[in-house]
N, C-alpha and C. Protein backbone atom coordinates (compact mmCIF):
# COMPACT_ATOMS: atom_id res chain seq x y z
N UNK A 1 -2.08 23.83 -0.38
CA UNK A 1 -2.35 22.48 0.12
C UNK A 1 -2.82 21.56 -1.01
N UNK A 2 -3.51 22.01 -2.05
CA UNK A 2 -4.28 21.10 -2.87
C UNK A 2 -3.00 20.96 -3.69
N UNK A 3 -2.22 21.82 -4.31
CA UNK A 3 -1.14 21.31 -5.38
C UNK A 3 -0.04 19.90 -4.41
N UNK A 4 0.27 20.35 -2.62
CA UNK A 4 0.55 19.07 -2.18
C UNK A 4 -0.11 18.26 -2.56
N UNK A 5 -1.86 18.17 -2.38
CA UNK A 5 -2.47 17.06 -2.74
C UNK A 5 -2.05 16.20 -4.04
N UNK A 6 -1.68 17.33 -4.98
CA UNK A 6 -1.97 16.53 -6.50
C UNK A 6 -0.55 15.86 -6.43
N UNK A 7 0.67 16.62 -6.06
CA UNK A 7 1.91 15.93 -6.01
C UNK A 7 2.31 14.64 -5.05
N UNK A 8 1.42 14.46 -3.99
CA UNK A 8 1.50 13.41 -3.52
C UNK A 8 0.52 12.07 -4.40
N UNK A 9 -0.61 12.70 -5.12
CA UNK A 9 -1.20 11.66 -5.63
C UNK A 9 -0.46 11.04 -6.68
N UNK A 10 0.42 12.05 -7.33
CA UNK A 10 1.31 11.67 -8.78
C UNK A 10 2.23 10.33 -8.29
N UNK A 11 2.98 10.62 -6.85
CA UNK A 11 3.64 9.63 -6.43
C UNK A 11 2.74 8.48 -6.23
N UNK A 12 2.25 8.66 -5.54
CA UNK A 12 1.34 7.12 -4.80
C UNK A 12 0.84 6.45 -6.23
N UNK A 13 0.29 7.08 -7.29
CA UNK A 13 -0.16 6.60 -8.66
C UNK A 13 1.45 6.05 -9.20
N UNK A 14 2.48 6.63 -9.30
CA UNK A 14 3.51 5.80 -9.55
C UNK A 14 3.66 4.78 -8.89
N UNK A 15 3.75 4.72 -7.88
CA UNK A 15 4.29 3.44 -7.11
C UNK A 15 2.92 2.74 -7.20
N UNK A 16 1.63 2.91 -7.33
CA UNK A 16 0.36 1.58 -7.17
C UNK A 16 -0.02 1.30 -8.90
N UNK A 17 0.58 1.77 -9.57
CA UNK A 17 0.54 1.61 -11.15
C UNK A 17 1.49 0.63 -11.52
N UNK A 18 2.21 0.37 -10.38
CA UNK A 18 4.06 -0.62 -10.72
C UNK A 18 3.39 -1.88 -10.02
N UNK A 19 2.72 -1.61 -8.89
CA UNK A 19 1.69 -2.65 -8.23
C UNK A 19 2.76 -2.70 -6.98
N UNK A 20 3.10 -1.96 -6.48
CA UNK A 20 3.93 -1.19 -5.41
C UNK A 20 3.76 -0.90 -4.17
N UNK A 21 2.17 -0.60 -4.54
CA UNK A 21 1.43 0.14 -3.22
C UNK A 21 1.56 1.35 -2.52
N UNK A 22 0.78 1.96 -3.36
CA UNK A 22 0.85 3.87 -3.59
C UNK A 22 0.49 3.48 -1.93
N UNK A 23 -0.17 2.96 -1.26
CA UNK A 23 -0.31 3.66 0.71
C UNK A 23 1.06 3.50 1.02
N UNK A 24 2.21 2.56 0.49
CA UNK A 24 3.42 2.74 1.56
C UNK A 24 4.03 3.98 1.21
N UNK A 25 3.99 4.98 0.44
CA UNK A 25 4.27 5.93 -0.06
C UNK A 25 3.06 7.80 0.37
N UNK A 26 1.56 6.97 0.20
CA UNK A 26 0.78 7.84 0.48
C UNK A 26 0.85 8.68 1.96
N UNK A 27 0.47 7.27 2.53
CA UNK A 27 -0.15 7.41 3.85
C UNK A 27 1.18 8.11 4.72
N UNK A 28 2.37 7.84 4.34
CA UNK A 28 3.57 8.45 5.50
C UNK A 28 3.67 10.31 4.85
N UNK A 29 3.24 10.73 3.03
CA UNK A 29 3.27 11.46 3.01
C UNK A 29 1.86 12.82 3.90
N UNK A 30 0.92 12.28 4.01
CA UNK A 30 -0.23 12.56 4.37
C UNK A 30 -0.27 13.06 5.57
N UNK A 31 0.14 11.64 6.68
CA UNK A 31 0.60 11.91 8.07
C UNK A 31 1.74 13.42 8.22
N UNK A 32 2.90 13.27 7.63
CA UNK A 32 3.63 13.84 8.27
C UNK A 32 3.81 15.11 7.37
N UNK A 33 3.64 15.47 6.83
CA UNK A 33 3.29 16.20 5.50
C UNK A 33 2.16 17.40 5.20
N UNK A 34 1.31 17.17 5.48
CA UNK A 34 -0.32 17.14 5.60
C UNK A 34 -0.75 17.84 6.36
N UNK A 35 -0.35 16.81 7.68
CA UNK A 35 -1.29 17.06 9.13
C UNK A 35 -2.21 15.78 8.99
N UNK A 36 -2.26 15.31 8.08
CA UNK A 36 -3.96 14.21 8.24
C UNK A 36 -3.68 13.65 9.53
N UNK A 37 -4.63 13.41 10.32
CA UNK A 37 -4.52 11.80 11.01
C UNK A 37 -4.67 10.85 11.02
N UNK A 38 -4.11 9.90 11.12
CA UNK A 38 -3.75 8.31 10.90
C UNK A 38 -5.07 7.88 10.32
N UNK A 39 -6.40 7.85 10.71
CA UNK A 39 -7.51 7.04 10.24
C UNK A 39 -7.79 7.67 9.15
N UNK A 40 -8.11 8.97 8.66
CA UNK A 40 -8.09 9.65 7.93
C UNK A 40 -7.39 9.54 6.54
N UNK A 41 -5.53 9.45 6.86
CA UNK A 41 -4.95 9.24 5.48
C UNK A 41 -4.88 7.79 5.33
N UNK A 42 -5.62 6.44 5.58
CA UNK A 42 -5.98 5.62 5.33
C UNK A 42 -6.83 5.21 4.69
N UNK A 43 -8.08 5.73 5.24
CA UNK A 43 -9.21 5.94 4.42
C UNK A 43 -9.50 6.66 3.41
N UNK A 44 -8.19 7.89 2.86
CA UNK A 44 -8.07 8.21 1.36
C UNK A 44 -7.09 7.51 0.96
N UNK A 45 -6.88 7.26 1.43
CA UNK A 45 -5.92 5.80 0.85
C UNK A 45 -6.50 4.80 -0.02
N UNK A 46 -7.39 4.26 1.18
CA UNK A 46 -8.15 3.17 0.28
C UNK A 46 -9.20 4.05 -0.52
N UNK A 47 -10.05 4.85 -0.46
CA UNK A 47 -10.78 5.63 -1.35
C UNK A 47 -9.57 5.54 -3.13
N UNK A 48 -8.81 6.05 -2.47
CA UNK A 48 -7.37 5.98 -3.83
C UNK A 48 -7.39 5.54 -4.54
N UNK A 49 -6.95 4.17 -3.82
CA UNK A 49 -6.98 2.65 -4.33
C UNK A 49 -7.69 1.84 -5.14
N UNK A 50 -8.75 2.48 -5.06
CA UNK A 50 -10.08 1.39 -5.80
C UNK A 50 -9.90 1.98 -7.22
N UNK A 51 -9.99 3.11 -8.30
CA UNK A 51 -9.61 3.51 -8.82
C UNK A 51 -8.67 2.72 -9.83
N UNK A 52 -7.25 3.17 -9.04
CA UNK A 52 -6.21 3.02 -9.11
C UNK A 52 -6.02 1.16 -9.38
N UNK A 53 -6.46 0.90 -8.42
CA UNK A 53 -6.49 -0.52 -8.73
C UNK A 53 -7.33 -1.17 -10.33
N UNK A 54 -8.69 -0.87 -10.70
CA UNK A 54 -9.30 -1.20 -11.59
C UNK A 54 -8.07 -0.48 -13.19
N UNK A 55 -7.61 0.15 -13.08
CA UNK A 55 -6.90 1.05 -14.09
C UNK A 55 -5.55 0.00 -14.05
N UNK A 56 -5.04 -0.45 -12.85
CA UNK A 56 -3.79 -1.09 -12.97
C UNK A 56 -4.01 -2.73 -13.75
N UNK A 57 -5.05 -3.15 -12.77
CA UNK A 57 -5.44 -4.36 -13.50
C UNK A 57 -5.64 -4.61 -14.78
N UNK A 58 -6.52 -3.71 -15.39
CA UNK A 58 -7.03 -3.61 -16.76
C UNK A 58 -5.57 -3.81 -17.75
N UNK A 59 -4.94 -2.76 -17.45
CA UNK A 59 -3.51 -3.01 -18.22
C UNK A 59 -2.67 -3.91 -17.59
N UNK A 60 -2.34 -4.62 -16.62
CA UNK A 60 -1.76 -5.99 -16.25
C UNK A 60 -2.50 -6.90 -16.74
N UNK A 61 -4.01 -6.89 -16.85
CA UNK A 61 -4.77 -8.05 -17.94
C UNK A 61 -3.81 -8.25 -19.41
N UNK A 62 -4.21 -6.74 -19.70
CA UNK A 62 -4.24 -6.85 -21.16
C UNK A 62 -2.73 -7.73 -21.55
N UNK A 63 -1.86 -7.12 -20.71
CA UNK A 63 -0.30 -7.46 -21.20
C UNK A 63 -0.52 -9.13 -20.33
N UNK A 64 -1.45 -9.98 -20.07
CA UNK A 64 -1.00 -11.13 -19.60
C UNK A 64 -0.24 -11.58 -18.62
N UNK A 65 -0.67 -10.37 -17.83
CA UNK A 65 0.61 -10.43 -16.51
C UNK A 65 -0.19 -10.71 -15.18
N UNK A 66 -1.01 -11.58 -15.10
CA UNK A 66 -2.07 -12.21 -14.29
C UNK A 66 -2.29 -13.64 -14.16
N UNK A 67 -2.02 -14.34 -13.19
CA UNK A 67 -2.17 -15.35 -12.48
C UNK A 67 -3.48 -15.55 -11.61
N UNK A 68 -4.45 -15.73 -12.37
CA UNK A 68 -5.96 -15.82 -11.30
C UNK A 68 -5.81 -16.82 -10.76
N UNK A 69 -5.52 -18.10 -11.10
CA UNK A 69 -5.51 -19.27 -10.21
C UNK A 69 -4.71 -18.75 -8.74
N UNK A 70 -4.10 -18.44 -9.13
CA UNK A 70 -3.09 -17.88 -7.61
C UNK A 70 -3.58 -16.78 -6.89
N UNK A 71 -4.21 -15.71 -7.49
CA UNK A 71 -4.54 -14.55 -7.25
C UNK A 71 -6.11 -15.00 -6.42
N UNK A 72 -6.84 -15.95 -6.89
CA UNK A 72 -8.21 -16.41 -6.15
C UNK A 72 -7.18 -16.95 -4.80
N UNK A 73 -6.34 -17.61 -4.63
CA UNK A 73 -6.09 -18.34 -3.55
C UNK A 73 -5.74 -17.42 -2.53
N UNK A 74 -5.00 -16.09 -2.99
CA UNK A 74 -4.62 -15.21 -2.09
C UNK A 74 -5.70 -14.13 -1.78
N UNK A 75 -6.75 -14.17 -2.46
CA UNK A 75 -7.86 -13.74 -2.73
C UNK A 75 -8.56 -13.56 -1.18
N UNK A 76 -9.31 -15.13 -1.63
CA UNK A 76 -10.23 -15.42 -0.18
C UNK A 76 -9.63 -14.88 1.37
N UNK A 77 -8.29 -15.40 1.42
CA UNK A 77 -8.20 -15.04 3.49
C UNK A 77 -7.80 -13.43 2.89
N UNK A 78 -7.09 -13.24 2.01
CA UNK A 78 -6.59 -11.23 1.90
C UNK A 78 -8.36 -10.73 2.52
N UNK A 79 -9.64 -11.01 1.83
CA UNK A 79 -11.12 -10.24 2.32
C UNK A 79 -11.51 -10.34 3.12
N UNK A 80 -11.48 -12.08 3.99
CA UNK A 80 -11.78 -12.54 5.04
C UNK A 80 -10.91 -11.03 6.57
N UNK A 81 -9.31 -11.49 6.33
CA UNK A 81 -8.64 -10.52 7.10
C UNK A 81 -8.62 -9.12 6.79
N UNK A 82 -9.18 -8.21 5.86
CA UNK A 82 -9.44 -7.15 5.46
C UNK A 82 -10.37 -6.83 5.88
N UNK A 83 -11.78 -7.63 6.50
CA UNK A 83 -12.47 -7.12 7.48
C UNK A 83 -12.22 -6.86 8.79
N UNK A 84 -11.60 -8.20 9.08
CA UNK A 84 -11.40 -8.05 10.47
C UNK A 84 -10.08 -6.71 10.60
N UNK A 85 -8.98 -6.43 9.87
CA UNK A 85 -8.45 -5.56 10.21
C UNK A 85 -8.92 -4.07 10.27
N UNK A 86 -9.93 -3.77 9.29
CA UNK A 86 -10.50 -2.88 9.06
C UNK A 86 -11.59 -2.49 10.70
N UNK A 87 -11.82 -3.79 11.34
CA UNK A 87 -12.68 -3.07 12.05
C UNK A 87 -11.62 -3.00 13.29
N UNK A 88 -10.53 -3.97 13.42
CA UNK A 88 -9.26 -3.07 14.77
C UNK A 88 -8.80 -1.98 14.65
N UNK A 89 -8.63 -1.63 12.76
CA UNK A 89 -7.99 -0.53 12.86
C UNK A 89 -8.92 0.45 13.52
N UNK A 90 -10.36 0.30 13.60
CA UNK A 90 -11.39 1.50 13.66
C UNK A 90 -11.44 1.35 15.44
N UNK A 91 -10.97 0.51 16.28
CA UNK A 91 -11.03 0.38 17.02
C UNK A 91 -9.45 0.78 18.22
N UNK A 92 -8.58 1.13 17.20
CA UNK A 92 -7.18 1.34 17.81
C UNK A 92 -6.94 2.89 17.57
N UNK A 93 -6.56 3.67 18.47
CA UNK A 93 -5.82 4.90 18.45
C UNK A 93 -5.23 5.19 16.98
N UNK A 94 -5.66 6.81 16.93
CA UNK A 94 -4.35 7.05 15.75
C UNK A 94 -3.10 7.16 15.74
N UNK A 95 -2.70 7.30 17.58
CA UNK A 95 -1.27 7.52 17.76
C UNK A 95 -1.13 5.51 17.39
N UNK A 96 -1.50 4.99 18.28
CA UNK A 96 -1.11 3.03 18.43
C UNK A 96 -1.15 2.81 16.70
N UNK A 97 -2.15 3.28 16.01
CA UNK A 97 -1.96 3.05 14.19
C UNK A 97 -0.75 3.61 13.63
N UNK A 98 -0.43 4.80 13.90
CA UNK A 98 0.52 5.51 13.09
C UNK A 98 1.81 4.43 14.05
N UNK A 99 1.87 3.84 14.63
CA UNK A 99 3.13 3.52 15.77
C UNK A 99 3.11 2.24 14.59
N UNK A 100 2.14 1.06 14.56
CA UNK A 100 2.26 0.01 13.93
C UNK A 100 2.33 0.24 12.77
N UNK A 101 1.91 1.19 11.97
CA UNK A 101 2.43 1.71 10.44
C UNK A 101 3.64 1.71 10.41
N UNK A 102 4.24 2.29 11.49
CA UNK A 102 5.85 2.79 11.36
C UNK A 102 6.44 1.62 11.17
N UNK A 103 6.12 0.93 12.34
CA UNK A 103 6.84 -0.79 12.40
C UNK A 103 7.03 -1.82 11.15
N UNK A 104 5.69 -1.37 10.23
CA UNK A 104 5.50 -2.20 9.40
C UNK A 104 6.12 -1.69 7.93
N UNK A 105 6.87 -0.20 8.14
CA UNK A 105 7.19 0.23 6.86
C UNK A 105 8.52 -0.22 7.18
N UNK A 106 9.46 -0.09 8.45
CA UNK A 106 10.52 -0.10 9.26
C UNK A 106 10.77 -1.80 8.33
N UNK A 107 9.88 -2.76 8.73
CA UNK A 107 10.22 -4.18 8.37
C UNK A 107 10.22 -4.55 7.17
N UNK A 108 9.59 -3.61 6.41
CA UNK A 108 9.39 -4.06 4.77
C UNK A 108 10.42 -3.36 4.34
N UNK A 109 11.54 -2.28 4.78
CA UNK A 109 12.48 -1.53 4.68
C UNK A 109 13.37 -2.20 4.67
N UNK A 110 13.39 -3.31 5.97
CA UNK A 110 14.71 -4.00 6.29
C UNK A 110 14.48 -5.35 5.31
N UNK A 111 13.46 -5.95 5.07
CA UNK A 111 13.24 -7.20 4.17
C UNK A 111 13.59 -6.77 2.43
N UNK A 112 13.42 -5.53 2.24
CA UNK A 112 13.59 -5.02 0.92
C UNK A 112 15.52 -5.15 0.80
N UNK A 113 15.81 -4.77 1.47
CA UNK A 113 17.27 -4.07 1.70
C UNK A 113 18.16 -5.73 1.77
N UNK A 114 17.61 -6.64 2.57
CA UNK A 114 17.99 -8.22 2.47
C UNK A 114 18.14 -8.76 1.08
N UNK A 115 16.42 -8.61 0.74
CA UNK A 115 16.50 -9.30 -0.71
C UNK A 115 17.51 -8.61 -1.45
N UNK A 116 17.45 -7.54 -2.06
CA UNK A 116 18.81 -6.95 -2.66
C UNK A 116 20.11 -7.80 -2.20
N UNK A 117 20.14 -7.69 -1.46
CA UNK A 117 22.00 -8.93 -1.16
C UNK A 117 21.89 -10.07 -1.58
N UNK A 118 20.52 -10.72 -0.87
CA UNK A 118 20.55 -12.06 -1.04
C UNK A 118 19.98 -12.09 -2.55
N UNK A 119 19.27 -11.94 -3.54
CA UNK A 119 19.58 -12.19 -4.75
C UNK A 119 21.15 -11.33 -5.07
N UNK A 120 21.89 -10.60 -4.83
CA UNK A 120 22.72 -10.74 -5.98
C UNK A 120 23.66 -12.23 -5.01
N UNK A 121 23.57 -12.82 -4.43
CA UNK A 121 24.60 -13.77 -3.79
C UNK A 121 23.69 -15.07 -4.60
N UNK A 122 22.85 -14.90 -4.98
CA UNK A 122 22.00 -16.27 -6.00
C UNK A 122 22.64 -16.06 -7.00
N UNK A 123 22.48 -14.83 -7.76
CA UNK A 123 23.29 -14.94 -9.34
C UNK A 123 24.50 -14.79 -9.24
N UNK A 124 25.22 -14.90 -8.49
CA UNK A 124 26.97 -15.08 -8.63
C UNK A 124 27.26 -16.33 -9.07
């Protein structure tokens, strides 16, 4: 179980090192993979994250690949709504969480798969 552990962390560190978001990658391996349950591989999720995040930034600083003016604007409501989601999620089922996880990987699946067409129909 622990070498799963380390091979799922190698992934999720690839994809949140690209600025990707090692949970769309973590959290579905965890759930179904694992055994975790839904509140559970969230909350090592974000445990993950914090980490992961200070290490990504540092080297997106260094290389100049940071927009704070923009990044404060998306800043403020991202903490504001990061509470309040944080306390529905603690308040919603793990089956109703893992259901709206699905939905929300399902839509970023189908919006990913768009953009691909619709930029190459821009550069033609």
């Amino acid at each position: 179980m622990n070498l799963l552990l380390i091979v799922f962390g190698i992934f999720g560190g690839i994809l949140g090192g690209m600025g990707m978001g090692g949970g769309t990658l973590l959290i579905p391996l965890l759930t179904i993979f694992a055994g975790f349950e839904q509140h559970l591989a969230q909350s090592i999720n974000l445990f993950v994250f914090i980490p992961l995040a200070i290490v990504s930034l540092l080297i997106h600083t260094k290389n100049n690949l940071i927009d704070y003016k923009k990044g404060l604007i998306i800043l403020i409501p991202a903490c504001f709504t990061a509470i309040l989601s944080s306390l529905l999620a603690t308040k919603t089922s793990a089956e109703d969480l893992q259901v709206y996880f699905s939905i929300f990987l399902i839509v970023l699946g189908v919006f990913q798969i768009i953009s691909v067409f619709f930029d190459k129909k821009l550069k033609k």
